[in-house]
C-alpha atoms as a PDB file:
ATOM      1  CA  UNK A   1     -18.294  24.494   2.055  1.00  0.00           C
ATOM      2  CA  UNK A   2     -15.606  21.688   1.263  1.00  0.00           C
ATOM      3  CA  UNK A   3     -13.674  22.152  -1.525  1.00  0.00           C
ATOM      4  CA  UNK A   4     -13.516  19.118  -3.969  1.00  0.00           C
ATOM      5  CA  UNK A   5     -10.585  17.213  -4.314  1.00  0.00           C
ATOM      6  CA  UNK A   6      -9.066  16.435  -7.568  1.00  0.00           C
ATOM      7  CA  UNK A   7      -8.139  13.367  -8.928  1.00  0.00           C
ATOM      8  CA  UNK A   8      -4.399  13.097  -9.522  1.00  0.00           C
ATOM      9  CA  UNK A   9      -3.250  12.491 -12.884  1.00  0.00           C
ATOM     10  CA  UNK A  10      -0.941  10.180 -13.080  1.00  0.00           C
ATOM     11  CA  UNK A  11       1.501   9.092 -16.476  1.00  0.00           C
ATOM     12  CA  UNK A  12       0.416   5.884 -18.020  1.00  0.00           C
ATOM     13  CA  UNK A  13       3.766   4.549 -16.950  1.00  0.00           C
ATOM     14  CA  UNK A  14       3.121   5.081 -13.297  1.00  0.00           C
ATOM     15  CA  UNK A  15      -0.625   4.256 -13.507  1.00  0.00           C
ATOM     16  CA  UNK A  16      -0.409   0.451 -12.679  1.00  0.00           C
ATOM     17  CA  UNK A  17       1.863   1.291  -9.320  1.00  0.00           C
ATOM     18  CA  UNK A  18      -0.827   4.178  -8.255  1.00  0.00           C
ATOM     19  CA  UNK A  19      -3.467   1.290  -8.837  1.00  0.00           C
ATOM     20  CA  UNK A  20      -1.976  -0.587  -6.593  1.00  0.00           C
ATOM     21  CA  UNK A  21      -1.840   1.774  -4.339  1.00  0.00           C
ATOM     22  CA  UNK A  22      -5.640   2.005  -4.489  1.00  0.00           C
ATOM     23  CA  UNK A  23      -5.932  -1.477  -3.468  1.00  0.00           C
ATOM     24  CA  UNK A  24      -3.596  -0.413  -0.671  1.00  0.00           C
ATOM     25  CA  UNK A  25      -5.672   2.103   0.578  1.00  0.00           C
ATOM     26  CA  UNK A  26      -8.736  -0.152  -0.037  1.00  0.00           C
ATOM     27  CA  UNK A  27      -6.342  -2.702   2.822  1.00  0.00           C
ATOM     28  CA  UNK A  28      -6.325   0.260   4.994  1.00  0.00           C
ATOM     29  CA  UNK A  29      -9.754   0.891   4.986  1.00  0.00           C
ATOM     30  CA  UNK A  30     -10.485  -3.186   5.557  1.00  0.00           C
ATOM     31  CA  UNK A  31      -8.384  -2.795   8.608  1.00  0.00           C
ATOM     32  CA  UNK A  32      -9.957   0.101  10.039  1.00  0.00           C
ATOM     33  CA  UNK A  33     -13.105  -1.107   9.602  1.00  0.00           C
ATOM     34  CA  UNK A  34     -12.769  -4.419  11.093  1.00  0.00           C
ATOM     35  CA  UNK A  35     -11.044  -2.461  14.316  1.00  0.00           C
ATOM     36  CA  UNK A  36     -14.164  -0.364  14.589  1.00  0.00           C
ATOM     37  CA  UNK A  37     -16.764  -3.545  14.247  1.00  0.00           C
ATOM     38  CA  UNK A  38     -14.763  -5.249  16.788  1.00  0.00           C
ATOM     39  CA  UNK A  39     -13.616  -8.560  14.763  1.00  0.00           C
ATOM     40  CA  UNK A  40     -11.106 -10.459  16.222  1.00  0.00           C
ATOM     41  CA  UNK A  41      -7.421  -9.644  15.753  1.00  0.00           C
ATOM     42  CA  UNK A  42      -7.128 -12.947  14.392  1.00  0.00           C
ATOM     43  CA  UNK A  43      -8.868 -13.014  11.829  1.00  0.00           C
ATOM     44  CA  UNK A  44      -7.675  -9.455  10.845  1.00  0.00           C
ATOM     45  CA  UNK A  45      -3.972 -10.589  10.870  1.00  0.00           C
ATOM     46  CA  UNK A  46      -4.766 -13.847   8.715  1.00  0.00           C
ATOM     47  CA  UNK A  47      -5.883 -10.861   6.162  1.00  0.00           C
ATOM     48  CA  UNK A  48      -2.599  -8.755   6.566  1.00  0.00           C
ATOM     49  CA  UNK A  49      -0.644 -11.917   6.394  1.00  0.00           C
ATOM     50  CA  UNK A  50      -2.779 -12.334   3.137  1.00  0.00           C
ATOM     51  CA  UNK A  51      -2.244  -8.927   1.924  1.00  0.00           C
ATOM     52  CA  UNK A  52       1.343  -8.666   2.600  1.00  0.00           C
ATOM     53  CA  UNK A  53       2.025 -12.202   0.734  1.00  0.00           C
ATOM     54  CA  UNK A  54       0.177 -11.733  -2.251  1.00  0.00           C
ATOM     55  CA  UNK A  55       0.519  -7.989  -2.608  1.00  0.00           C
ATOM     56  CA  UNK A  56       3.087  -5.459  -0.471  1.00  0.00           C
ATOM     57  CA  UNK A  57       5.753  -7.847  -0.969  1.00  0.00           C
ATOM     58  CA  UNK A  58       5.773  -7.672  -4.632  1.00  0.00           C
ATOM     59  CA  UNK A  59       4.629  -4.048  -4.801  1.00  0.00           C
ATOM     60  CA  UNK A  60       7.826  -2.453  -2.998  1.00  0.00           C
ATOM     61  CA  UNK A  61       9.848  -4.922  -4.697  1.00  0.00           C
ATOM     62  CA  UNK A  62       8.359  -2.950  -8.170  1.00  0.00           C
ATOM     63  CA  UNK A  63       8.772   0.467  -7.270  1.00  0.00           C
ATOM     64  CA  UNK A  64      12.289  -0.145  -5.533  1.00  0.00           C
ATOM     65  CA  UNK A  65      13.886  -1.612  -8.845  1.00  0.00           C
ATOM     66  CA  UNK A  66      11.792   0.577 -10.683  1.00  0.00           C
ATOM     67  CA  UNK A  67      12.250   3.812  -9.222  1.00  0.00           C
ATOM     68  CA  UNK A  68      15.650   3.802  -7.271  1.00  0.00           C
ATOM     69  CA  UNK A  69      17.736   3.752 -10.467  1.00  0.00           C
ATOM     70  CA  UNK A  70      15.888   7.226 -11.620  1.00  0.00           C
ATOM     71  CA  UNK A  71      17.058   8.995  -8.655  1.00  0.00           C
ATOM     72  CA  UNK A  72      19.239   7.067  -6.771  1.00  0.00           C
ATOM     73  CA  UNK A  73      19.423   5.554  -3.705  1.00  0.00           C
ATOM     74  CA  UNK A  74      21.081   8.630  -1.774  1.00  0.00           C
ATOM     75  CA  UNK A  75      18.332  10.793  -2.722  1.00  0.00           C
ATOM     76  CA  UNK A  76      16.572  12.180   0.342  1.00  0.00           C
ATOM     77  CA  UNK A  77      13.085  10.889  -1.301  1.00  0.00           C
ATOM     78  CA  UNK A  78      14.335   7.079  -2.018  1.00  0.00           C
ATOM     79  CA  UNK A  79      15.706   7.458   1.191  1.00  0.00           C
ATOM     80  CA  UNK A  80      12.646   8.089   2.986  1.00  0.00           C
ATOM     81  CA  UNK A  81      10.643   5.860   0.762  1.00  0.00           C
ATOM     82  CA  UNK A  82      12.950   2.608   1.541  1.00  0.00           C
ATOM     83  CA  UNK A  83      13.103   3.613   4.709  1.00  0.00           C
ATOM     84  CA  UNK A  84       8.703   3.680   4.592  1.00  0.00           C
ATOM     85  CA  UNK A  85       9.076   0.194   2.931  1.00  0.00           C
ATOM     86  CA  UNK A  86      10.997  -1.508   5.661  1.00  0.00           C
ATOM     87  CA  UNK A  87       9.018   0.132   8.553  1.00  0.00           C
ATOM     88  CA  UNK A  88       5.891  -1.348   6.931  1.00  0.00           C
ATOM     89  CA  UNK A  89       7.427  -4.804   6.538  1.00  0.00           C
ATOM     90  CA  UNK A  90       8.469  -4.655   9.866  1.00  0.00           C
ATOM     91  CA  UNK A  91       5.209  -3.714  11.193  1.00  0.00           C
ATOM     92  CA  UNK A  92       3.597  -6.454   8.833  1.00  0.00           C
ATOM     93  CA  UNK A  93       6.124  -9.056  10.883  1.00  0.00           C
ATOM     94  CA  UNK A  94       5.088  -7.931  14.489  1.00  0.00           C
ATOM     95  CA  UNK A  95       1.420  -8.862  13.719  1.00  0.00           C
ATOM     96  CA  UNK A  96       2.482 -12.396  11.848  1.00  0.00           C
ATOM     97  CA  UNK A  97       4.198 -12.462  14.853  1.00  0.00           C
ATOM     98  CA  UNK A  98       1.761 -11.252  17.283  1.00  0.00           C
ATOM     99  CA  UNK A  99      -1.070  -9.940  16.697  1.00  0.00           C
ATOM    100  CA  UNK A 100      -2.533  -7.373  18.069  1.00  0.00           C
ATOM    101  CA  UNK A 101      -4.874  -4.435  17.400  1.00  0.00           C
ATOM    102  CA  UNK A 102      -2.581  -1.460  18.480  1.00  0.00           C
ATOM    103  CA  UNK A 103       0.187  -2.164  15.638  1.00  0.00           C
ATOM    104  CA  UNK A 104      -2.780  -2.831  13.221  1.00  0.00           C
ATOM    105  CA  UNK A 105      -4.122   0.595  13.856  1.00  0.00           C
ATOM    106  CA  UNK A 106      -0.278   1.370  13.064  1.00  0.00           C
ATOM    107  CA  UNK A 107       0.136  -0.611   9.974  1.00  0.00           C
ATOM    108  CA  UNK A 108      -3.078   1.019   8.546  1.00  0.00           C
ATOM    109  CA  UNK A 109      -1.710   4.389   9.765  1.00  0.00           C
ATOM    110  CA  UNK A 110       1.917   4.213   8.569  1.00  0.00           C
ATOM    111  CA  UNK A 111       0.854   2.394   4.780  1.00  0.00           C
ATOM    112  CA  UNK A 112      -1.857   5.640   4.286  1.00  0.00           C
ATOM    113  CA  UNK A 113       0.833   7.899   5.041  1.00  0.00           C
ATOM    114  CA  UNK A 114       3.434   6.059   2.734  1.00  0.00           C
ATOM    115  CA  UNK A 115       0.682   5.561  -0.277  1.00  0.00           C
ATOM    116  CA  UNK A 116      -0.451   9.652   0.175  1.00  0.00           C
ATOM    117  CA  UNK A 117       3.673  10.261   0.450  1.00  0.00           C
ATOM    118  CA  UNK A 118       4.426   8.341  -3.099  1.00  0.00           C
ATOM    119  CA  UNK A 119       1.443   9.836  -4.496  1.00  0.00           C
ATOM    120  CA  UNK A 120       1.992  13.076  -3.831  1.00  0.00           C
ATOM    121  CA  UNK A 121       5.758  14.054  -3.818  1.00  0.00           C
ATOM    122  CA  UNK A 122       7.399  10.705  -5.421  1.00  0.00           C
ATOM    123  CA  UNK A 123       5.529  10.195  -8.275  1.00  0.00           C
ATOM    124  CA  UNK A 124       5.442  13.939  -9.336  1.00  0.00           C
ATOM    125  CA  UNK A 125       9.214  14.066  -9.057  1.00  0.00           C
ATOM    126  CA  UNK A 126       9.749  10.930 -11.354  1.00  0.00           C
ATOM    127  CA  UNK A 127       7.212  12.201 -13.747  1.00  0.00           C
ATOM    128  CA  UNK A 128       9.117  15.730 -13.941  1.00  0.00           C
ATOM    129  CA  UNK A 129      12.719  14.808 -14.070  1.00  0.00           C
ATOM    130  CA  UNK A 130      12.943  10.867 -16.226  1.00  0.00           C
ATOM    131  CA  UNK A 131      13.840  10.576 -18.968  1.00  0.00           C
ATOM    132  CA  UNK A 132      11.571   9.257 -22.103  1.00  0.00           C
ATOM    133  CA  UNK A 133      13.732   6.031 -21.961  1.00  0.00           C
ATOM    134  CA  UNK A 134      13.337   5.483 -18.028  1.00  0.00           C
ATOM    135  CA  UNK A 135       9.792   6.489 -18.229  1.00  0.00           C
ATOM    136  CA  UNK A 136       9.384   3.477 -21.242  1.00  0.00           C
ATOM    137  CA  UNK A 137      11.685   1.423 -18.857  1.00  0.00           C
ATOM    138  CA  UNK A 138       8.966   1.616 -16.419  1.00  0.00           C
ATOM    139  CA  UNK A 139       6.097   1.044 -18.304  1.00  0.00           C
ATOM    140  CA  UNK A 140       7.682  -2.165 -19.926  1.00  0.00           C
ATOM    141  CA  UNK A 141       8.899  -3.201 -16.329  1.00  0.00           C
ATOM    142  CA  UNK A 142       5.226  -3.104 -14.998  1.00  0.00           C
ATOM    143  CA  UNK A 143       3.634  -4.242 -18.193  1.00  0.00           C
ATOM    144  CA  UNK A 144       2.925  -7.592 -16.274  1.00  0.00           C
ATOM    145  CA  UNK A 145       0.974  -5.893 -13.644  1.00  0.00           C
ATOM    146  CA  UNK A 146      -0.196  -7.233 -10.647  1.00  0.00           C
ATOM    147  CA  UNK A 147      -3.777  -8.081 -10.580  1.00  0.00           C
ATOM    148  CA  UNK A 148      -6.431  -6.277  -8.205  1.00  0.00           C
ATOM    149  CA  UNK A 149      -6.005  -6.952  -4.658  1.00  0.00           C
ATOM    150  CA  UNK A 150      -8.658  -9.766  -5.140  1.00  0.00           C
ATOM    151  CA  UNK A 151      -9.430 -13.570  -3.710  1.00  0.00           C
ATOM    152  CA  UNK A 152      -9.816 -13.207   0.013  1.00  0.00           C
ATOM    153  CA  UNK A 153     -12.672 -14.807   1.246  1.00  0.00           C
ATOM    154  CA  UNK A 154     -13.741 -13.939   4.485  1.00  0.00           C
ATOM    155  CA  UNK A 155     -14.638  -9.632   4.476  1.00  0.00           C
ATOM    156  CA  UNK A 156     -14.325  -9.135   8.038  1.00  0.00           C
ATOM    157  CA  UNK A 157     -15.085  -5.604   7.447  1.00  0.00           C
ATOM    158  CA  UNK A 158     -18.519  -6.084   6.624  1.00  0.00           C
ATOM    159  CA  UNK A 159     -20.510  -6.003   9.389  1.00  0.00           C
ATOM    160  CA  UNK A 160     -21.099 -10.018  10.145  1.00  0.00           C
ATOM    161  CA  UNK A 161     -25.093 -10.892  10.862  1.00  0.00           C
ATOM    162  CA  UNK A 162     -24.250 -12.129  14.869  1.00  0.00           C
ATOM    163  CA  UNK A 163     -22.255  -8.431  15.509  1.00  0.00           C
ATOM    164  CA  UNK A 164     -19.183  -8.560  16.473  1.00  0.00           C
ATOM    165  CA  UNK A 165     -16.704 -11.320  17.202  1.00  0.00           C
ATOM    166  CA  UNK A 166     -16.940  -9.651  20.733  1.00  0.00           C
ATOM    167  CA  UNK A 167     -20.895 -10.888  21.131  1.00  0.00           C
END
């Protein structure tokens, strides 16, 4: 029998960047989704050029000026997640670039791995070791918080009423 998996609790102060993160898992299901139902890689790039525009772009800009001066920028863990950021925007280029359904597979792969990474190990570490005043530094920083991942139009990942875009 499966055991259930609990919810993380996360500090007020980090809740609106694991919220985001939700919406970023909610862009790696989209992605998946339209792979499997065959939609064109098109139309599934217009939607990461979307998503990286109106949301990734902003997000790692948050959590790098939000986060970095709590542990530092030589810290093994801002290491890796700067290093996660720039791999992502990279991969985000290639398919503005050119598209294809390979490195969106990749994208989606590489942004669940980052989100579960932050989640998981990041997030707990800032909690444990900031102090009150960084931890209020970050709530007032994010007080202005991004809203939901909302607005685009066309939800490839439904399935469309003719099939696929391969029909």
């Amino acid at each position: 029998m499966p055991t259930a998996v609990t919810p993380i609790k996360r500090s007020k102060e980090l809740a609106p960047l694991s919220r985001e993160h939700h919406d970023g898992l909610l862009f790696v299901w989209k992605i998946r989704q339209g792979i499997k139902l065959g939609i064109a890689k098109e139309r599934i790039a217009r939607f990461c050029t979307w998503s990286w525009a109106s949301h990734f772009a902003a997000h790692f800009q948050k959590e790098e000026a939000d986060l970095l001066p709590i542990l530092g920028p030589l810290h093994p863990m801002m290491e890796k997640m700067l290093e996660e950021h720039e791999a992502i925007a990279d991969k985000f280029a290639e398919i503005m670039r050119k598209p294809s359904l390979p490195a969106m597979e990749r994208l989606a792969q590489i942004v669940n791995y980052h989100i579960r990474f932050e989640e998981r190990q990041l997030f707990p570490l800032i909690e444990q070791i900031a102090t009150a005043e960084q931890m209020a530094a970050i709530e007032a920083a994010l007080a202005d918080e991004m809203p939901a991942c909302g607005g685009w139009r066309d939800e490839f990942w439904v399935q469309p009423k003719g099939g696929s875009d391969l029909n």
